[in-house]
Protein backbone atom coordinates (compact mmCIF):
# COMPACT_ATOMS: atom_id res chain seq x y z
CA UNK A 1 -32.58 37.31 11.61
CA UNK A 2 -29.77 34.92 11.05
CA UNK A 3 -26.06 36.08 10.37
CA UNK A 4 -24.86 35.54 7.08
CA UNK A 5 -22.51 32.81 5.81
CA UNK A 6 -19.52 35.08 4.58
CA UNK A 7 -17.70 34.29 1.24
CA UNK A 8 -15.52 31.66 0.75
CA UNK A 9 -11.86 31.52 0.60
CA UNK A 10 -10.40 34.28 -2.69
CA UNK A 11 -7.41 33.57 -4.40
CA UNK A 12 -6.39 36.45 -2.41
CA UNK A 13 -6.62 35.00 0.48
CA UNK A 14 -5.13 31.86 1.32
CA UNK A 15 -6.44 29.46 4.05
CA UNK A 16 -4.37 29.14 7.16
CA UNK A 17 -3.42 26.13 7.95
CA UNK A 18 -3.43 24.38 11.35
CA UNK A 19 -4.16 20.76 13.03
CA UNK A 20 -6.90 21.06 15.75
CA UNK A 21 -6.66 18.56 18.50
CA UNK A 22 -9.94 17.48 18.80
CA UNK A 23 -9.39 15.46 22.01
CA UNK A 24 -12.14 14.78 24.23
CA UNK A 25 -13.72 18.00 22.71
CA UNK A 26 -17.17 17.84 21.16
CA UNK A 27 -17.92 17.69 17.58
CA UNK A 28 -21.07 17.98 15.65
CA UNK A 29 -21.83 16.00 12.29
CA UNK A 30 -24.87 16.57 10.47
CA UNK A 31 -26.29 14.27 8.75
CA UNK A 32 -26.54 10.01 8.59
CA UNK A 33 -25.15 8.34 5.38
CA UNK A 34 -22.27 7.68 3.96
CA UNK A 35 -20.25 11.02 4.09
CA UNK A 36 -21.35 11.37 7.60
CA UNK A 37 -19.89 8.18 8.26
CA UNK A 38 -16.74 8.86 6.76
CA UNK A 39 -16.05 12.11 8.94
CA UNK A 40 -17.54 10.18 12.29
CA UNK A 41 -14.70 8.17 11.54
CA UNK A 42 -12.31 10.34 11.53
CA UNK A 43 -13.49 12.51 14.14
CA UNK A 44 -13.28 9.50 16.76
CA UNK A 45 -9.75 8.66 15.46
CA UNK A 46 -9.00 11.97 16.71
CA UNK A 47 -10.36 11.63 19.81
CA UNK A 48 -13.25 13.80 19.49
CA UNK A 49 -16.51 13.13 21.47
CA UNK A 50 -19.01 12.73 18.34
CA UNK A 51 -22.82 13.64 18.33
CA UNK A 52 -24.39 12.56 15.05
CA UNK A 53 -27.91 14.76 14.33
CA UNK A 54 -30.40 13.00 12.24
CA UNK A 55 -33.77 12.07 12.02
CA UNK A 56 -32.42 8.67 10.86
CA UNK A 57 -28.90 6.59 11.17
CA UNK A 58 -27.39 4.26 8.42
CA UNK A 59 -26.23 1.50 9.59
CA UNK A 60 -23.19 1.74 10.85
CA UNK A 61 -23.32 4.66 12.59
CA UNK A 62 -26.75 3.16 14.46
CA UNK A 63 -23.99 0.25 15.52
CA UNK A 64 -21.32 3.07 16.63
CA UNK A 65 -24.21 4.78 18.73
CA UNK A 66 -26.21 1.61 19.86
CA UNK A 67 -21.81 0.77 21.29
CA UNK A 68 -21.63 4.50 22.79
CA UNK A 69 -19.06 5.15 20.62
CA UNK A 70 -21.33 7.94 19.40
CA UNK A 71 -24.38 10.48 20.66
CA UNK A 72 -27.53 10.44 18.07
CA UNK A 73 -29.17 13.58 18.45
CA UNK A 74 -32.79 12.02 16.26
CA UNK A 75 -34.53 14.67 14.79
CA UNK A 76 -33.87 17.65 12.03
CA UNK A 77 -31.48 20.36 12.98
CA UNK A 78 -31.93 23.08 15.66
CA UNK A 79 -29.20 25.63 16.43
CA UNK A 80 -29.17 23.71 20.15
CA UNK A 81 -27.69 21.17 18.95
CA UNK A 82 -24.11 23.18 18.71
CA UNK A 83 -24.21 23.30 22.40
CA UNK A 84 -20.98 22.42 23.76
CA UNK A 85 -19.37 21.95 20.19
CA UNK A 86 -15.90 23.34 19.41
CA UNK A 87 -16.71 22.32 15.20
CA UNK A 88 -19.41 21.14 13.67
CA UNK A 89 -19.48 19.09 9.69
CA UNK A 90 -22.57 19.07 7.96
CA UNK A 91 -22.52 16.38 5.44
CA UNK A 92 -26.78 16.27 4.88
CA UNK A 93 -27.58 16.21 0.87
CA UNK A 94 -29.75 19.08 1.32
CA UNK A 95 -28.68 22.66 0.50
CA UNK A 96 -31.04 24.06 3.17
CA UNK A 97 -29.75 22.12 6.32
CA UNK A 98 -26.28 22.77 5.33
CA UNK A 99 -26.68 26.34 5.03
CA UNK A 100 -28.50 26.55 8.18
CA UNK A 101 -26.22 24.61 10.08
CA UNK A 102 -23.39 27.04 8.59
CA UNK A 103 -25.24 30.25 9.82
CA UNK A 104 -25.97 29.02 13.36
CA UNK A 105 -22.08 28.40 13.58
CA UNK A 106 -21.49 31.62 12.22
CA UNK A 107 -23.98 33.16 14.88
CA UNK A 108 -21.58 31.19 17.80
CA UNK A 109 -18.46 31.72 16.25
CA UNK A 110 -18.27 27.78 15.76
CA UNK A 111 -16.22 26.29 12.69
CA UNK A 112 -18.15 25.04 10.37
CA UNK A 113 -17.56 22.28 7.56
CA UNK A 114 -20.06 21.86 4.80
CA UNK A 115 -19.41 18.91 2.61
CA UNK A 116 -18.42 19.82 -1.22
CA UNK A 117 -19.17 23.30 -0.49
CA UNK A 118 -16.27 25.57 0.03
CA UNK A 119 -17.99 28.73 0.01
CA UNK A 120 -20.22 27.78 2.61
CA UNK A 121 -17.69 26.57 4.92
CA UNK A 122 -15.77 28.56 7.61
CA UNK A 123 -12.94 25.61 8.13
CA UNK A 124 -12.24 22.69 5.62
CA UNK A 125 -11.38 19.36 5.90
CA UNK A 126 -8.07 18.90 3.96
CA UNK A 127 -6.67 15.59 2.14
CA UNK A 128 -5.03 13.99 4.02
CA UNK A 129 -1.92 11.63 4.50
CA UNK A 130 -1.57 9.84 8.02
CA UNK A 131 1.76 8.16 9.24
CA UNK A 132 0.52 7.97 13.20
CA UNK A 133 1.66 10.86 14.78
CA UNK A 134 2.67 11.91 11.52
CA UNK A 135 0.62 13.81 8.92
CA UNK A 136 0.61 15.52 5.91
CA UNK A 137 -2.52 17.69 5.10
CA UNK A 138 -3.41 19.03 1.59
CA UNK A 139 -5.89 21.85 0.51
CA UNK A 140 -6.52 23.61 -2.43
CA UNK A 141 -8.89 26.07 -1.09
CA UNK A 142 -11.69 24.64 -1.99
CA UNK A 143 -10.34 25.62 -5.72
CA UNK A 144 -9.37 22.21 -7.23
CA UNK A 145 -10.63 19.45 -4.67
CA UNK A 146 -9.37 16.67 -7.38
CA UNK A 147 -5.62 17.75 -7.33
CA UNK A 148 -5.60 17.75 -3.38
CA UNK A 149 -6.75 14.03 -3.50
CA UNK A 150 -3.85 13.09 -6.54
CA UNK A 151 -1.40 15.02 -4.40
CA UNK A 152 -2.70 12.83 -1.44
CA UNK A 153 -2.61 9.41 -3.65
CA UNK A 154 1.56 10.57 -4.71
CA UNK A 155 2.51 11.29 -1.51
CA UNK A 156 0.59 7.61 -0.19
CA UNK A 157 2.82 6.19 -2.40
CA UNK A 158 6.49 8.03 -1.30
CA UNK A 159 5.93 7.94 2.50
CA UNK A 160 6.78 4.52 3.78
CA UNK A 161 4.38 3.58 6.80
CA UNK A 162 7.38 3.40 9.08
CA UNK A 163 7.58 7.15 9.14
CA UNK A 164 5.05 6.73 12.33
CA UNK A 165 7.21 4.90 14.53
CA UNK A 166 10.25 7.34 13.23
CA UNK A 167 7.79 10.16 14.31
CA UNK A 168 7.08 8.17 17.23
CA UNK A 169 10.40 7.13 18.26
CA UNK A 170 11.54 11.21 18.08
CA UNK A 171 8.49 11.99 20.23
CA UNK A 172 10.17 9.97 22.73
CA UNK A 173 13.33 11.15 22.67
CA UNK A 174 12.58 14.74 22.56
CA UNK A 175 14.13 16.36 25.66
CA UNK A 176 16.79 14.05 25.22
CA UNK A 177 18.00 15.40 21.26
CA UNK A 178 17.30 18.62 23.03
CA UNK A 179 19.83 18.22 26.15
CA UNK A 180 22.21 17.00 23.77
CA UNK A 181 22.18 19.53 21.25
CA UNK A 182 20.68 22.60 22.57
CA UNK A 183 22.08 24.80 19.95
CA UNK A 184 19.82 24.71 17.28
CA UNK A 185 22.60 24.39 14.44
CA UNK A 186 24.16 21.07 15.92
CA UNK A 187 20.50 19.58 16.24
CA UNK A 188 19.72 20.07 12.62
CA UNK A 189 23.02 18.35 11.95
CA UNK A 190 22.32 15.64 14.05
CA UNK A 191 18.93 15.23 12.22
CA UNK A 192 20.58 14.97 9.45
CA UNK A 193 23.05 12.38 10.01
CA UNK A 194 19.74 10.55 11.98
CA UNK A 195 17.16 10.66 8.82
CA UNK A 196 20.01 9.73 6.64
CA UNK A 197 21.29 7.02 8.24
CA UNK A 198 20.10 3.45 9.30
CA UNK A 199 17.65 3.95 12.25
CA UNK A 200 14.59 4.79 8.99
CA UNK A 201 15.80 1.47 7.72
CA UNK A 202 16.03 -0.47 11.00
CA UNK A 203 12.17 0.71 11.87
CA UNK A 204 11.10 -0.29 8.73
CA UNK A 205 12.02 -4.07 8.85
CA UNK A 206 10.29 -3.73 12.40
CA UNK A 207 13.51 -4.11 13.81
CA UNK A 208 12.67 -1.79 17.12
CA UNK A 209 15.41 -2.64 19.53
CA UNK A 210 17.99 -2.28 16.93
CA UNK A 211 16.66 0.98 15.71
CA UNK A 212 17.05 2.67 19.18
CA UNK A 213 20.19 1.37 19.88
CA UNK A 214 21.67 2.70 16.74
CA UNK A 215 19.64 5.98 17.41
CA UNK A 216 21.44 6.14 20.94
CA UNK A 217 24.87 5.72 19.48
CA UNK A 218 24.23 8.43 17.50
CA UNK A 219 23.22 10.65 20.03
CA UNK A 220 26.31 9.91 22.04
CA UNK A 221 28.62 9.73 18.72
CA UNK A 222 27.67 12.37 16.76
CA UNK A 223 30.47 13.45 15.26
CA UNK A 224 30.99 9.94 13.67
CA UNK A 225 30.05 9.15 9.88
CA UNK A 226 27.01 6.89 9.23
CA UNK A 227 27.18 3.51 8.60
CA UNK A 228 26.08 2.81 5.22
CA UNK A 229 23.78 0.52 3.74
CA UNK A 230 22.90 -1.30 1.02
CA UNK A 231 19.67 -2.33 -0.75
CA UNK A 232 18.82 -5.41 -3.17
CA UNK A 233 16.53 -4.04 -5.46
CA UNK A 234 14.51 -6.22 -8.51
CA UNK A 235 13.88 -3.43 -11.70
CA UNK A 236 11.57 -5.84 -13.08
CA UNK A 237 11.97 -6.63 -16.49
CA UNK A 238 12.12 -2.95 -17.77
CA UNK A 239 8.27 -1.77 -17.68
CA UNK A 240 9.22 1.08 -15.15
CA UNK A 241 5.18 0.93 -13.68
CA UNK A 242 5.95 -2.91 -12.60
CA UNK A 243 8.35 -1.21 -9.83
CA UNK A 244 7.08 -1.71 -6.14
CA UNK A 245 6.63 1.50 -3.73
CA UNK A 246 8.96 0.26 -1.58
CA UNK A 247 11.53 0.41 -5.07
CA UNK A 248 10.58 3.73 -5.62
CA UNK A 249 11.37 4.77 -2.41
CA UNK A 250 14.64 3.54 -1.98
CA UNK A 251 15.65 4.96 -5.11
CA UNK A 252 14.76 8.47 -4.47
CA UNK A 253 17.09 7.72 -1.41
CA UNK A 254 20.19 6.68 -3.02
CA UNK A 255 23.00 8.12 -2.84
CA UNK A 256 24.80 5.61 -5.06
CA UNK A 257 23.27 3.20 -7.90
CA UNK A 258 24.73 0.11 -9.05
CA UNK A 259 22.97 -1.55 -11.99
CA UNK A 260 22.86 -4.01 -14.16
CA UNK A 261 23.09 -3.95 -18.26
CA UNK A 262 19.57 -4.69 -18.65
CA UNK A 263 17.85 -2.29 -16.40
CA UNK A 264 15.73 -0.32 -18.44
CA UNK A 265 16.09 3.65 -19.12
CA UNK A 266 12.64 4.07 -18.06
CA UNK A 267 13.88 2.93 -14.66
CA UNK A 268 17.05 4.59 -14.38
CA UNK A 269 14.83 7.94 -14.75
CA UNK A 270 13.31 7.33 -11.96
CA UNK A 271 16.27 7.35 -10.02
CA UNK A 272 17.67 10.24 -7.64
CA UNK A 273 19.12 13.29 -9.62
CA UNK A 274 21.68 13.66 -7.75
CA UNK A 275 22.86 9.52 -7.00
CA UNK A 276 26.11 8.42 -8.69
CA UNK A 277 24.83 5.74 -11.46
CA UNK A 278 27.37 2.76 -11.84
CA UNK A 279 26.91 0.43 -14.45
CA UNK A 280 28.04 -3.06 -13.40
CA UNK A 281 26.59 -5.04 -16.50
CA UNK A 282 28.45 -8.84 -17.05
CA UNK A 283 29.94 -9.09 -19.93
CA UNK A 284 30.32 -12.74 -21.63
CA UNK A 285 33.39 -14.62 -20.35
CA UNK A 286 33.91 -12.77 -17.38
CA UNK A 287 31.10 -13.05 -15.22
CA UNK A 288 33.37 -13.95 -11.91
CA UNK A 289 35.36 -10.85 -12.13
CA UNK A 290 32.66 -8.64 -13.13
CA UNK A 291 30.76 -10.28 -9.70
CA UNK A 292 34.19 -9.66 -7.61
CA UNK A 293 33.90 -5.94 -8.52
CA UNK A 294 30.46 -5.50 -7.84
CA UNK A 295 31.33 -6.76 -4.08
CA UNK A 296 34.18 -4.40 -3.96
CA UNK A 297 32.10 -1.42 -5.09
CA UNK A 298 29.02 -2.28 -2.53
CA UNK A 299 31.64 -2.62 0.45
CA UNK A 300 33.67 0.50 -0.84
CA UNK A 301 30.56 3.32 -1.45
CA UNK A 302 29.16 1.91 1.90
CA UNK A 303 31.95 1.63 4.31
CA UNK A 304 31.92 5.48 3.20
CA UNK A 305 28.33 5.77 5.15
CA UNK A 306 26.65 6.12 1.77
CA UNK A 307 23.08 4.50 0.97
CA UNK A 308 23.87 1.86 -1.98
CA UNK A 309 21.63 0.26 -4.25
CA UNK A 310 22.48 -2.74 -6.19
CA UNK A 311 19.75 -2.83 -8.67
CA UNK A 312 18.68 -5.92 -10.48
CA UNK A 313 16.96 -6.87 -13.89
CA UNK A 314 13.95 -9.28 -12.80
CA UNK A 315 13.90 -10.31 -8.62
CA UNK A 316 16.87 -10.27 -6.92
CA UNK A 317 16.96 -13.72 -5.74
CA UNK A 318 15.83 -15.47 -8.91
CA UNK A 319 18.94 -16.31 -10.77
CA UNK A 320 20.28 -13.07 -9.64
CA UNK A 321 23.20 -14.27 -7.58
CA UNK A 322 21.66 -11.75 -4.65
CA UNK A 323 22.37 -14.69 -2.60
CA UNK A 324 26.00 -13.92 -2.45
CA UNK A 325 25.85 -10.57 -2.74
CA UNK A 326 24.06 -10.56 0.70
CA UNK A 327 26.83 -13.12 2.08
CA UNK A 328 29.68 -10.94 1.24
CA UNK A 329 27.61 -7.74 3.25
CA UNK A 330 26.92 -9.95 6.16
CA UNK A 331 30.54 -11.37 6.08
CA UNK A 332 31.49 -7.48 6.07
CA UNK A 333 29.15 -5.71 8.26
CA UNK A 334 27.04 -4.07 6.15
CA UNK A 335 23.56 -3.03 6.37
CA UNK A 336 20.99 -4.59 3.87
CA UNK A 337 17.76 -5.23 3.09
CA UNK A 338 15.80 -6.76 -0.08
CA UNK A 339 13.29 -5.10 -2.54
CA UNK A 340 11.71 -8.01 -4.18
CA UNK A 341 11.13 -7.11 -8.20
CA UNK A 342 8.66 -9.21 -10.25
CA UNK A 343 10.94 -11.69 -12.17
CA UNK A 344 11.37 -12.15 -15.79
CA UNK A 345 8.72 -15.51 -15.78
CA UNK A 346 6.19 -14.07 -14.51
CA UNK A 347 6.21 -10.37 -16.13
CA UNK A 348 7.22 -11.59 -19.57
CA UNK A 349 4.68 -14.34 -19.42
CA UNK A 350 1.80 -11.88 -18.11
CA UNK A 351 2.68 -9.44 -21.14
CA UNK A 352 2.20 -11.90 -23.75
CA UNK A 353 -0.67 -13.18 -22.73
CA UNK A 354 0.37 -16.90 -21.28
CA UNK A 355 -0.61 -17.84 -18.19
CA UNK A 356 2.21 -19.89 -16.22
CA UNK A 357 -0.53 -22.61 -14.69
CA UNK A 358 -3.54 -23.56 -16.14
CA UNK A 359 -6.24 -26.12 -14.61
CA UNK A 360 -6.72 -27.40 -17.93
CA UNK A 361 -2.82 -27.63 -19.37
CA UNK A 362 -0.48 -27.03 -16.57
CA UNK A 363 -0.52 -27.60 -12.75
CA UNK A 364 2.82 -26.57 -11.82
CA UNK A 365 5.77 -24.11 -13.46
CA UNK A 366 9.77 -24.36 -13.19
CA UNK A 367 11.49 -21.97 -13.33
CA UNK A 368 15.51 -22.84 -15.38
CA UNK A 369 18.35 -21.29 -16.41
CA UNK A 370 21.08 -22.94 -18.08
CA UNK A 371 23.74 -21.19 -17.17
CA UNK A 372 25.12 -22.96 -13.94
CA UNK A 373 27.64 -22.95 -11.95
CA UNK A 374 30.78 -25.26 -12.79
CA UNK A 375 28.48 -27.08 -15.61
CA UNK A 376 26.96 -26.55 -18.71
CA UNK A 377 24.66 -29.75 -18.39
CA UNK A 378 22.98 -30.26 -14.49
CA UNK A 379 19.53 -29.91 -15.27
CA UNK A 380 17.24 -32.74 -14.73
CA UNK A 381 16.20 -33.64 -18.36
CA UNK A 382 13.74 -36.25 -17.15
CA UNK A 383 12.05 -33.84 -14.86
CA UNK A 384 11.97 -31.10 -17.44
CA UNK A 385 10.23 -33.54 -20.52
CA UNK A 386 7.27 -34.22 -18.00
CA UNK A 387 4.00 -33.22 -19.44
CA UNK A 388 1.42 -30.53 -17.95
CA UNK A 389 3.78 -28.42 -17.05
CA UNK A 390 5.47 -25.30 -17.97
CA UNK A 391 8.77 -24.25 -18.21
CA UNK A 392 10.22 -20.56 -18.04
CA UNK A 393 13.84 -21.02 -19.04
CA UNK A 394 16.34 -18.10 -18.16
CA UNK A 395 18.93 -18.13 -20.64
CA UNK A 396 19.11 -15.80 -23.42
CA UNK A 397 18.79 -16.67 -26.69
CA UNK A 398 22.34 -18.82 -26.95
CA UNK A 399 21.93 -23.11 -26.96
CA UNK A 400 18.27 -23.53 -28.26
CA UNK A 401 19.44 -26.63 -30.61
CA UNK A 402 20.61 -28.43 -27.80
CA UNK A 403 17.63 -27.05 -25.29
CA UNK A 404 14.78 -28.65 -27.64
CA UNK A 405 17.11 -31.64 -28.82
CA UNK A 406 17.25 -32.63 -24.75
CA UNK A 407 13.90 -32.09 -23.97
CA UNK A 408 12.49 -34.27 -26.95
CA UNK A 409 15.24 -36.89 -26.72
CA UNK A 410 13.51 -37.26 -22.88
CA UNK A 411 10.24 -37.44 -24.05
CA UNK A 412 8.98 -33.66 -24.50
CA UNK A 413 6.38 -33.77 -27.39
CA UNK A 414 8.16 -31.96 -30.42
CA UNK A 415 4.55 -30.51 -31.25
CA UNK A 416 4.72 -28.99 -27.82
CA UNK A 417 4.03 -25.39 -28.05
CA UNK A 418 6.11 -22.72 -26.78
CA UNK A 419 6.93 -18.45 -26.54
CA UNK A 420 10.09 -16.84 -27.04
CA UNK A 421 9.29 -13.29 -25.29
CA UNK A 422 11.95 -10.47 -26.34
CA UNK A 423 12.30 -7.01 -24.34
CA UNK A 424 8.54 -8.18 -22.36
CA UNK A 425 6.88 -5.75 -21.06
CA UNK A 426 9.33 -2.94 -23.08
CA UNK A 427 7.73 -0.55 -25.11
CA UNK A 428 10.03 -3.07 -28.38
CA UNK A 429 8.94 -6.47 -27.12
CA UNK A 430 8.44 -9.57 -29.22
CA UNK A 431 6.60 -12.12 -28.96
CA UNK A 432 7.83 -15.97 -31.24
CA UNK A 433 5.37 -18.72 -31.11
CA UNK A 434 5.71 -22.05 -32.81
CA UNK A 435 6.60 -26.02 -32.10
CA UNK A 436 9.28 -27.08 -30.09
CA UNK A 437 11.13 -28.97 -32.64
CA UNK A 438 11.03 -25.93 -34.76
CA UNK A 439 12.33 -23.51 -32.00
CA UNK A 440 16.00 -22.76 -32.30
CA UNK A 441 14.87 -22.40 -36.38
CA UNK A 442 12.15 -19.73 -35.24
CA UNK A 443 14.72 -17.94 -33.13
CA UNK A 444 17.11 -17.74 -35.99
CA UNK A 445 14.45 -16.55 -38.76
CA UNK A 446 13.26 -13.68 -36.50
CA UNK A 447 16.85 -13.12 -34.96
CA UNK A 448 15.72 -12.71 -31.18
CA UNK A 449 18.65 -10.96 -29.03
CA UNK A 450 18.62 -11.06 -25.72
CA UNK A 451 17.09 -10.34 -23.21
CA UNK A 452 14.54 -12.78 -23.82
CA UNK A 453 12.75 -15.38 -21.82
CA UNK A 454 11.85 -19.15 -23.16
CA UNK A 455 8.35 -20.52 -22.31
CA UNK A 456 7.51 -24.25 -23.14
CA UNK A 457 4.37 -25.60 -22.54
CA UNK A 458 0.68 -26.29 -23.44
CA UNK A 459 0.06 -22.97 -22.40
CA UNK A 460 2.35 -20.96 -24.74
CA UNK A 461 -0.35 -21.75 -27.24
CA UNK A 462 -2.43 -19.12 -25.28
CA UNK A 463 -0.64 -16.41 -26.36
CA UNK A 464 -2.31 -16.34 -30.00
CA UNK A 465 -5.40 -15.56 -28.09
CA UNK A 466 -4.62 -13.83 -24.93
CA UNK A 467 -2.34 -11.57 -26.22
CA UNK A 468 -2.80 -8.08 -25.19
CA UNK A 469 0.27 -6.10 -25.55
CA UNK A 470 2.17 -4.99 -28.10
CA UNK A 471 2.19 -6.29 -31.94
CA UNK A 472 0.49 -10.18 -31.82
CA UNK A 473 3.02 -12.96 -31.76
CA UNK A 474 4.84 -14.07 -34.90
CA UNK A 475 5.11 -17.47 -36.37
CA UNK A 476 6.38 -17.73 -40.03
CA UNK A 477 9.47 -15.93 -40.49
CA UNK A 478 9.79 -12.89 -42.17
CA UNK A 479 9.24 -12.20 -45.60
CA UNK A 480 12.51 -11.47 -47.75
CA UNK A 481 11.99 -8.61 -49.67
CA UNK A 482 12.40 -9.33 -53.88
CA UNK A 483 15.47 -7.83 -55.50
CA UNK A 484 15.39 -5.02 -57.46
C-alpha cells in the first residue's frame, strides 16, 4: 500500500525557508514539455545532475540529453527512478503521475515538487529573483502564487544587476572584513559605510579595478567619511511611468535631491522619504547665478559624503547644461554618473500622436532651442526652412512671431503644419495644431504657458489622427462666452 501524500502547508504553519545546493547532486523531473523544461533549466544552473523521465522529450530537452547535459529515463514512471535522487519535480499534466510520483517520495523521504499543486507537494519551488550569487526567493505558501510572481516582477525592477558582483566581490573578501573587524558591531558599521558609499556605484559602471581599490581603502580607513557622489538624472517630461529603473533606483538612494522647476509631483513622490528635496528651478534673468548655485550645492552636500541627485526635466544632456555640471564635478573630484531621461521631443511628440520621422514626410529631425548662449539669433535659418524634415524646438512659449517670421522668410512653407504640445505626457496636457503662419496667433488664442514643446513639420498634421492621449488637439480658438 502506498504512503499517503500529507496535507499541504496551513496558515498555521508556515513553510521554512532554505536554499538547497543542488551541486553535483541528482535531481528528478517528471515529465517532457514545457514546464519540465523550465525547471531542467534551472536545475542545471544550479549544478544539479538532471534525469528527465518520460516516455517522450520536447525538443529541447531531446537536444540537452542528445549533448549529455541531461539523463532521459524513456518510459512512464516507476518508483526506481528516485534512485539516487536528493528531490524530485513532477511537472507531467496528469493528476495521476503527479500524485504517484509524490507518494513514492513520501515512501523515501525524498522532496517532492508537484507543479501548481501545493497540497501535493512536500517542498516548493519559490519565485525567484537572481543577482549571481545573490538571491531573493518568494513564497506564498502555495496560498496566492500570483502575488509571489508581482513581488518577484517589483523587486526585478529595484535590484540593479550589479548586486552580483557586489555579492561577489564580498565573497572574496570575506576572511579579510572578518580579520579586520572581528567584533561584530564594527563590521556592521563598516558595511554600512561600504553599501553606502561608492564601491555599488563603481561596480555598476563595470568599473572593477576601481571598485576594489576604493573597497580596500575602506577597509584600511574606516573611520573616514565616504566620498560622496553625484548622479545626473533625466525626470522625463513629468509622466512619472516614463522614468527608467536605473532612475528609480537612484532615487530611492538619495540622500539629497536637487531639482528642477519643472519636475513633476508625480516624480518627486517617488523619491526617498527621508532625502532632503532642493528646488533649484531658473528663474528668468538669472539663469547664470541660479547655475553657479546649483554647482555650489552639488560640491557642498557631496564633499559631505552624501549621495546627490541633480534631477532634470527631459535628458540630462539635451539642452540641459549637464555638460557643465559634469565639468565642474570632474574639475572637483566628485563622483558621477548619468541617468539618461527620455527628452521633451521625443515624449511630447509620442503623446500627441506625431511621429518625429516619417518615410513618407520626414527623413530626419532637429532638435532647437533658442535660447543660446551669448546670442539670441545663431541658428541656421537656411538649414531649419529645409523641407521633409521636422523640427522639435525647445523654447517655451516666448518669440513665436519671430520663430515662424524666420523660418518662412527662408523658405519654410507658411501652410506647413505644426504642434504646440503643453504639459505632454501630464495628466493637463494640450495639444495646438494649425499653419505655421498662423502659429504665434494660435498660441495667443489658447494662451499656452510653458512648459511646452514646438513641433514643425509635415508630420504635425498626424496628430489629428494619431492622437491617443488626452483631449484631441485644438485648432480654432476658443469660443468667448456671450454677455449677460
Amino acid at each position: 500500500m502506498s504512503s499517503p501524500v500529507p496535507p499541504g502547508p496551513q496558515a498555521s504553519s508556515p513553510l521554512f525557508p532554505v536554499f538547497a545546493d543542488l551541486h553535483g547532486r541528482g535531481v528528478l523531473v517528471v515529465g517532457g514539455g514545457t514546464v519540465a523544461l523550465r525547471k531542467t533549466a534551472a536545475l542545471l544552473e544550479a549544478g544539479a545532475r538532471v534525469r528527465v523521465g518520460a516516455p517522450a522529450l520536447n525538443a529541447e530537452l531531446a537536444t540537452m540529453a542528445a549533448r549529455g547535459d541531461i539523463e532521459h529515463l524513456s518510459g512512464h514512471f516507476t518508483p526506481q527512478w528516485l534512485d539516487d535522487a536528493w528531490l524530485a519535480i513532477a511537472a507531467t499534466d496528469d493528476d495521476g503521475v503527479n500524485r504517484a510520483v509524490a507518494e513514492a517520495g513520501e515512501a523515501r523521504r525524498i522532496w517532492v515538487n508537484v507543479v501548481d499543486d501545493a497540497r501535493a507537494s512536500s517542498v516548493q519551488i519559490p519565485a525567484r529573483v537572481d543577482r549571481g550569487p545573490l538571491q531573493v526567493a518568494i513564497s506564498s505558501g502555495g496560498a496566492a502564487p500570483m502575488l509571489a510572481r508581482h513581488l518577484r516582477q517589483m523587486l526585478e525592477t529595484q535590484l540593479d544587476a550589479s548586486l552580483g558582483e557586489l555579492a561577489r566581490l564580498l565573497g572574496r573578501e570575506r576572511e579579510r572584513i572578518r580579520t579586520r573587524f572581528p567584533q561584530l558591531g564594527a563590521r556592521r558599521a563598516f558595511f554600512d559605510r561600504l553599501l553606502r558609499g561608492n564601491v555599488p556605484t563603481l561596480l555598476r559602471k563595470r568599473q572593477h579595478l576601481a571598485a576594489e581599490r576604493e573597497f580596500t581603502a575602506l577597509l584600511h580607513d574606516a573611520g573616514t567619511t565616504s566620498r560622496g557622489s553625484v548622479a545626473l538624472v533625466g525626470a522625463g517630461p513629468g509622466d512619472a511611468g516614463l522614468l527608467t529603473l536605473r532612475a528609480l533606483r537612484v532615487l530611492n538612494e538619495a540622500d539629497v535631491i536637487l531639482h528642477d522647476r519643472l519636475v513633476s509631483d508625480e516624480v518627486l513622490q517617488l523619491v526617498r522619504r527621508d532625502a532632503q528635496r532642493i528646488e533649484v528651478g531658473k528663474q528668468a534673468g538669472n539663469h547664470h547665478a541660479t547655475q553657479a548655485q546649483i554647482h555650489a550645492l552639488m560640491l557642498e552636500h557631496a564633499s559631505q559624503g552624501k549621495r546627490v541627485v541633480r534631477l532634470k526635466g527631459g535628458d540630462p544632456f539635451v539642452f540641459g547644461r549637464g555638460g557643465e555640471e559634469l565639468e565642474v564635478l570632474r574639475a572637483n573630484g566628485i563622483d558621477f554618473e548619468v541617468v539618461p531621461g527620455i527628452t521633451a521631443a521625443v515624449a511630447c511628440a509620442a503623446y500627441a500622436g506625431v511621429p518625429l520621422t516619417h518615410r513618407e514626410h520626414a527623413q530626419s529631425v532637429r532638435l532647437v532651442t533658442a535660447h543660446c548662449k551669448d546670442s539670441t539669433d545663431t541658428l541656421d535659418w537656411h538649414a531649419l526652412a529645409q523641407e521633409r524634415q521636422t523640427l522639435a524646438v525647445y523654447m517655451g512659449v516666448a518669440g513665436l512671431d519671430r520663430f515662424s517670421a524666420r523660418l518662412i522668410e527662408h523658405g519654410r512653407a507658411a501652410s506647413t503644419p505644426f504642434a504646440i504640445v503643453e504639459n505632454g505626457s501630464r495628466a493637463n496636457q494640450r495639444v495646438i495644431v494649425g499653419a505655421l503662419s498662423e502659429l504665434a496667433q494660435r498660441a495667443r488664442d489658447h494662451d499656452v504657458q510653458s512648459p511646452a514643446l514646438l513641433i514643425v513639420g509635415e508630420v504635425a498634421a498626424l496628430a489629428d489622427t494619431l492622437h491617443w492621449f488626452g483631449a484631441p488637439p485644438l485648432r480654432d480658438a476658443p469660443a468667448i462666452a456671450a454677455a449677460a
